[in-house]
C-alpha atoms as a PDB file:
ATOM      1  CA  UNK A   1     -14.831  29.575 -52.580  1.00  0.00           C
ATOM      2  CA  UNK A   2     -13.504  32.998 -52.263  1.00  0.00           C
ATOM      3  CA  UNK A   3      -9.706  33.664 -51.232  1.00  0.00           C
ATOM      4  CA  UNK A   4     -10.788  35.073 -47.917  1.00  0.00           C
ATOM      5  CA  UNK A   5     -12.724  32.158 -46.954  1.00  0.00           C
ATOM      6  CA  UNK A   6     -10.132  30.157 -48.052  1.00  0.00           C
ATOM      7  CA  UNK A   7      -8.306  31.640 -45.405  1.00  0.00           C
ATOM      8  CA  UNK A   8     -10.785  31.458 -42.502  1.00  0.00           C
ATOM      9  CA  UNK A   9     -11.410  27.837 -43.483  1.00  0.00           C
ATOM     10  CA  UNK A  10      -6.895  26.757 -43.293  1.00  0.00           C
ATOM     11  CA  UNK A  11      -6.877  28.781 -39.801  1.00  0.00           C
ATOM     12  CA  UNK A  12      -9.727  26.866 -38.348  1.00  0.00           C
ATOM     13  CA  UNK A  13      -8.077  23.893 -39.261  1.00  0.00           C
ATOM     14  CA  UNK A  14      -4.900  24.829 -38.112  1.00  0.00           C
ATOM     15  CA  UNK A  15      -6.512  25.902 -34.496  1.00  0.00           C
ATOM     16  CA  UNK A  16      -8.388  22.474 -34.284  1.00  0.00           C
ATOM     17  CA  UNK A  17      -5.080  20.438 -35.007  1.00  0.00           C
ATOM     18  CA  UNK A  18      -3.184  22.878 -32.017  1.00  0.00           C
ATOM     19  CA  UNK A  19      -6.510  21.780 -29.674  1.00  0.00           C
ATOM     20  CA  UNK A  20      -6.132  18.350 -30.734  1.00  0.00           C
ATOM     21  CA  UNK A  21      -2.613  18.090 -30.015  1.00  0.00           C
ATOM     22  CA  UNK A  22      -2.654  19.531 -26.819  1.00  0.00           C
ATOM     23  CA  UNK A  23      -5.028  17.428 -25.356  1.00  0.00           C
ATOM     24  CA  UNK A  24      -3.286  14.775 -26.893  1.00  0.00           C
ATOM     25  CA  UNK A  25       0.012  16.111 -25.085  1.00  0.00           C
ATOM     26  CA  UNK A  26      -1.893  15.800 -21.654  1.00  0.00           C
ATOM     27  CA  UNK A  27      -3.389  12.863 -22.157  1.00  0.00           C
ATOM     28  CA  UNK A  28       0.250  10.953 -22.766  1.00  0.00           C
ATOM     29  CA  UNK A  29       1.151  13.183 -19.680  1.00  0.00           C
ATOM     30  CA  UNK A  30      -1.872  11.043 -17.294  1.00  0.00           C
ATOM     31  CA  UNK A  31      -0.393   8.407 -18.734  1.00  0.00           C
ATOM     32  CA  UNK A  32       2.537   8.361 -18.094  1.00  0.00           C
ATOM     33  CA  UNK A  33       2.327   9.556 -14.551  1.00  0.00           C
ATOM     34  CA  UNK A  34      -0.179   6.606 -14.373  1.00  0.00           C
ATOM     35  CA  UNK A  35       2.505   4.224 -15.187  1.00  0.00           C
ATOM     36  CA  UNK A  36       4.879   5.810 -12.692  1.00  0.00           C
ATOM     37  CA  UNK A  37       2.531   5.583  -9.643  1.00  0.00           C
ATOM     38  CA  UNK A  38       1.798   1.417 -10.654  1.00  0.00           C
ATOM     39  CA  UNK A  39       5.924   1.221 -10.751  1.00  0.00           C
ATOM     40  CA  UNK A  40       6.234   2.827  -7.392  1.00  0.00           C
ATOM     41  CA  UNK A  41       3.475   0.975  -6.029  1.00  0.00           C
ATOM     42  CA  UNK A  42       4.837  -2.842  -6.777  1.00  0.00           C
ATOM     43  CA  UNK A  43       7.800  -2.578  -3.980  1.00  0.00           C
ATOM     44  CA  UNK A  44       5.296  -1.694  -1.544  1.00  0.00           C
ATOM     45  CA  UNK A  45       2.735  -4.137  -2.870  1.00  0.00           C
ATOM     46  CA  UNK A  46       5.244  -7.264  -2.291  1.00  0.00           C
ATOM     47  CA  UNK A  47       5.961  -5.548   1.247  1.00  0.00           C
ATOM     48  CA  UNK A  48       2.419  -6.085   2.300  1.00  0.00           C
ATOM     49  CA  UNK A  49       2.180  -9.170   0.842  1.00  0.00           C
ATOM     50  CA  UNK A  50       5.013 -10.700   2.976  1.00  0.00           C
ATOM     51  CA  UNK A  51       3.831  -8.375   5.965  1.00  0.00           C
ATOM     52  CA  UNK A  52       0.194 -10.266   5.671  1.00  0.00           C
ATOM     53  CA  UNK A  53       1.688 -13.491   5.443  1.00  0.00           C
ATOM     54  CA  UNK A  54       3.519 -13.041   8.757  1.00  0.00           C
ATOM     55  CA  UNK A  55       1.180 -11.511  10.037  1.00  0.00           C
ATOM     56  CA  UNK A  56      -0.902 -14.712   9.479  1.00  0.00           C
ATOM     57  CA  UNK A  57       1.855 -17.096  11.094  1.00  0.00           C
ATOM     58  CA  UNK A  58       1.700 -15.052  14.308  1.00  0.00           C
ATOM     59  CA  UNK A  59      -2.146 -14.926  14.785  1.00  0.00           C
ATOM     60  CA  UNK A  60      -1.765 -18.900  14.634  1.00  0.00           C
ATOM     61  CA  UNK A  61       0.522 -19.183  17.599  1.00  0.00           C
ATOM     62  CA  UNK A  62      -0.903 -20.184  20.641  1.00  0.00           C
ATOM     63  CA  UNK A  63      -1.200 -18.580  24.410  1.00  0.00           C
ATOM     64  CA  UNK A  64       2.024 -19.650  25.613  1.00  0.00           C
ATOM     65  CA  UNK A  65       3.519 -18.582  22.330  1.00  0.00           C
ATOM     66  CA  UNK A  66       2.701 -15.669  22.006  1.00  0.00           C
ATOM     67  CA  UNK A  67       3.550 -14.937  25.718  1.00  0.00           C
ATOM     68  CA  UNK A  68       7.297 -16.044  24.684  1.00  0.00           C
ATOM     69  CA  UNK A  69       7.621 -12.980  22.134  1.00  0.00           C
ATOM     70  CA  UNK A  70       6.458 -10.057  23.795  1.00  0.00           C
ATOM     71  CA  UNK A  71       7.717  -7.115  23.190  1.00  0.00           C
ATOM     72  CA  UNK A  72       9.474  -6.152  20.296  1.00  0.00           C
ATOM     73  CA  UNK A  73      11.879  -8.346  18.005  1.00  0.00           C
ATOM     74  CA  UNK A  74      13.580  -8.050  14.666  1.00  0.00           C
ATOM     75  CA  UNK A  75      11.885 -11.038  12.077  1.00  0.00           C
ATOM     76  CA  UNK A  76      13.716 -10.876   9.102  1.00  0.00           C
ATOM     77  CA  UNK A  77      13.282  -7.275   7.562  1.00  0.00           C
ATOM     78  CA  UNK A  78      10.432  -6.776   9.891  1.00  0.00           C
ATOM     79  CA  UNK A  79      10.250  -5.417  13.503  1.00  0.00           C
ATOM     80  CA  UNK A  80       7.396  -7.720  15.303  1.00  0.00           C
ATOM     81  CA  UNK A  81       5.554  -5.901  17.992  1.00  0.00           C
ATOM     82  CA  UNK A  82       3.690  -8.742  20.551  1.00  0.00           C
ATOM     83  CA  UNK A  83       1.677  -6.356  23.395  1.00  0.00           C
ATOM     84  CA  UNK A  84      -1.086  -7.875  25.904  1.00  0.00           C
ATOM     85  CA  UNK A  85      -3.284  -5.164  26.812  1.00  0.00           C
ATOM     86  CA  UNK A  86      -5.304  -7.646  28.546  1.00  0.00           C
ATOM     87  CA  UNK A  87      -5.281 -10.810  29.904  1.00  0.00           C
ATOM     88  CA  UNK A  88      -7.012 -12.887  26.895  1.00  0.00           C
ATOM     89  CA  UNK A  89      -5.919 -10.241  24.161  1.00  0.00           C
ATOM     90  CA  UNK A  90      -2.789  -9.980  22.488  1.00  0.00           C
ATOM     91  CA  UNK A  91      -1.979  -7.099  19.901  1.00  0.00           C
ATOM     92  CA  UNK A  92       0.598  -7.814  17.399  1.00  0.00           C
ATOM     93  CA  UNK A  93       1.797  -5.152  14.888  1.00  0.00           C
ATOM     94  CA  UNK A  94       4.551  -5.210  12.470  1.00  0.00           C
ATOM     95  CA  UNK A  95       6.758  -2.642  11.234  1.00  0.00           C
ATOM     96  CA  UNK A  96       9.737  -2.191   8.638  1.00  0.00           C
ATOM     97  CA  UNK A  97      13.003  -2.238  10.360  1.00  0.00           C
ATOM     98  CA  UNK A  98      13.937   0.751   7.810  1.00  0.00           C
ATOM     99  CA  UNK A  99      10.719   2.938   9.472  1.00  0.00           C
ATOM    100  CA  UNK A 100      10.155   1.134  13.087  1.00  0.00           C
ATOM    101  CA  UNK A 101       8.324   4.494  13.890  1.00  0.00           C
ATOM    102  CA  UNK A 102       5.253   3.492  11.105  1.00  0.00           C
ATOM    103  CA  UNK A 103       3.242   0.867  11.757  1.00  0.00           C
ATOM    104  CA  UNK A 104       2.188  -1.261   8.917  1.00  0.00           C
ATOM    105  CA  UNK A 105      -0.178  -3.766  10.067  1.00  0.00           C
ATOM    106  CA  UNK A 106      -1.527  -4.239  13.222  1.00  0.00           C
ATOM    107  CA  UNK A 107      -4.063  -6.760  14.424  1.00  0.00           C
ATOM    108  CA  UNK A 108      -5.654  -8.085  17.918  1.00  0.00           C
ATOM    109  CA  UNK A 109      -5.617 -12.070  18.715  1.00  0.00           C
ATOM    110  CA  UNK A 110      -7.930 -13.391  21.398  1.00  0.00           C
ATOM    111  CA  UNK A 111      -6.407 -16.335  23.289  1.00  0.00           C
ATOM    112  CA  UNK A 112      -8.946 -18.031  26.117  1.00  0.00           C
ATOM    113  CA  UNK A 113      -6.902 -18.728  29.529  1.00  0.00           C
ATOM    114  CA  UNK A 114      -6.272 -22.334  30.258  1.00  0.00           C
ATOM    115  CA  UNK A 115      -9.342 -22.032  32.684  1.00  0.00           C
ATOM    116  CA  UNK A 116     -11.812 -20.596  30.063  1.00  0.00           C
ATOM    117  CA  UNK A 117     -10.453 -22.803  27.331  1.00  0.00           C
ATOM    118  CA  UNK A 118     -13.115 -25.550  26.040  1.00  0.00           C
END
């Protein structure tokens, strides 16, 4: 091999390493980032965990239960929100006494009146 393609040959390999390597630098970027975003995400994760099992609890109250809490009331770290937009509906929604303006989850019971009930 000649010197001059001696030359040509070292300076492709040097320009594949410096491609390698930077795509190798991004890639442990994504990464990274990745593992950031699944950190961040846990604290809410356990939040709508605890929201869903309230949430549960509430849809298994009865009629004249759920007539007791209407309106809104502080549960724990949670703001419960207990609305009947009509008379066999109830809507309940819970929010995050930190943000009461946001809420989390919200979700619509039917209840039968005593008169309807089976």
């Amino acid at each position: 091999m000649r010197r001059r393609e001696r030359g040509v040959a070292l300076l492709e390999v040097l320009v594949a390493l410096m491609i390698l390597s930077a795509s190798g630098l991004a890639l442990t970027g994504l990464v990274g980032a990745g593992l950031g975003e699944e950190r961040d995400a846990r604290p809410r994760e356990h939040t709508l965990a605890a929201e869903d099992r309230l949430l549960i609890a509430l849809t298994l109250l009865t009629r004249p239960e759920l007539d007791l809490r209407l309106g809104r009331h502080p549960l724990g770290e949670f703001l419960v929100d207990i609305e009947r937009p009509e008379r066999t509906l109830y809507r309940v929604a819970l929010r995050q006494a930190a943000t009461p303006q946001v809420e989390d989850v919200v979700t619509v019971v039917y209840r039968p009146e005593a008169a309807d009930a089976p």
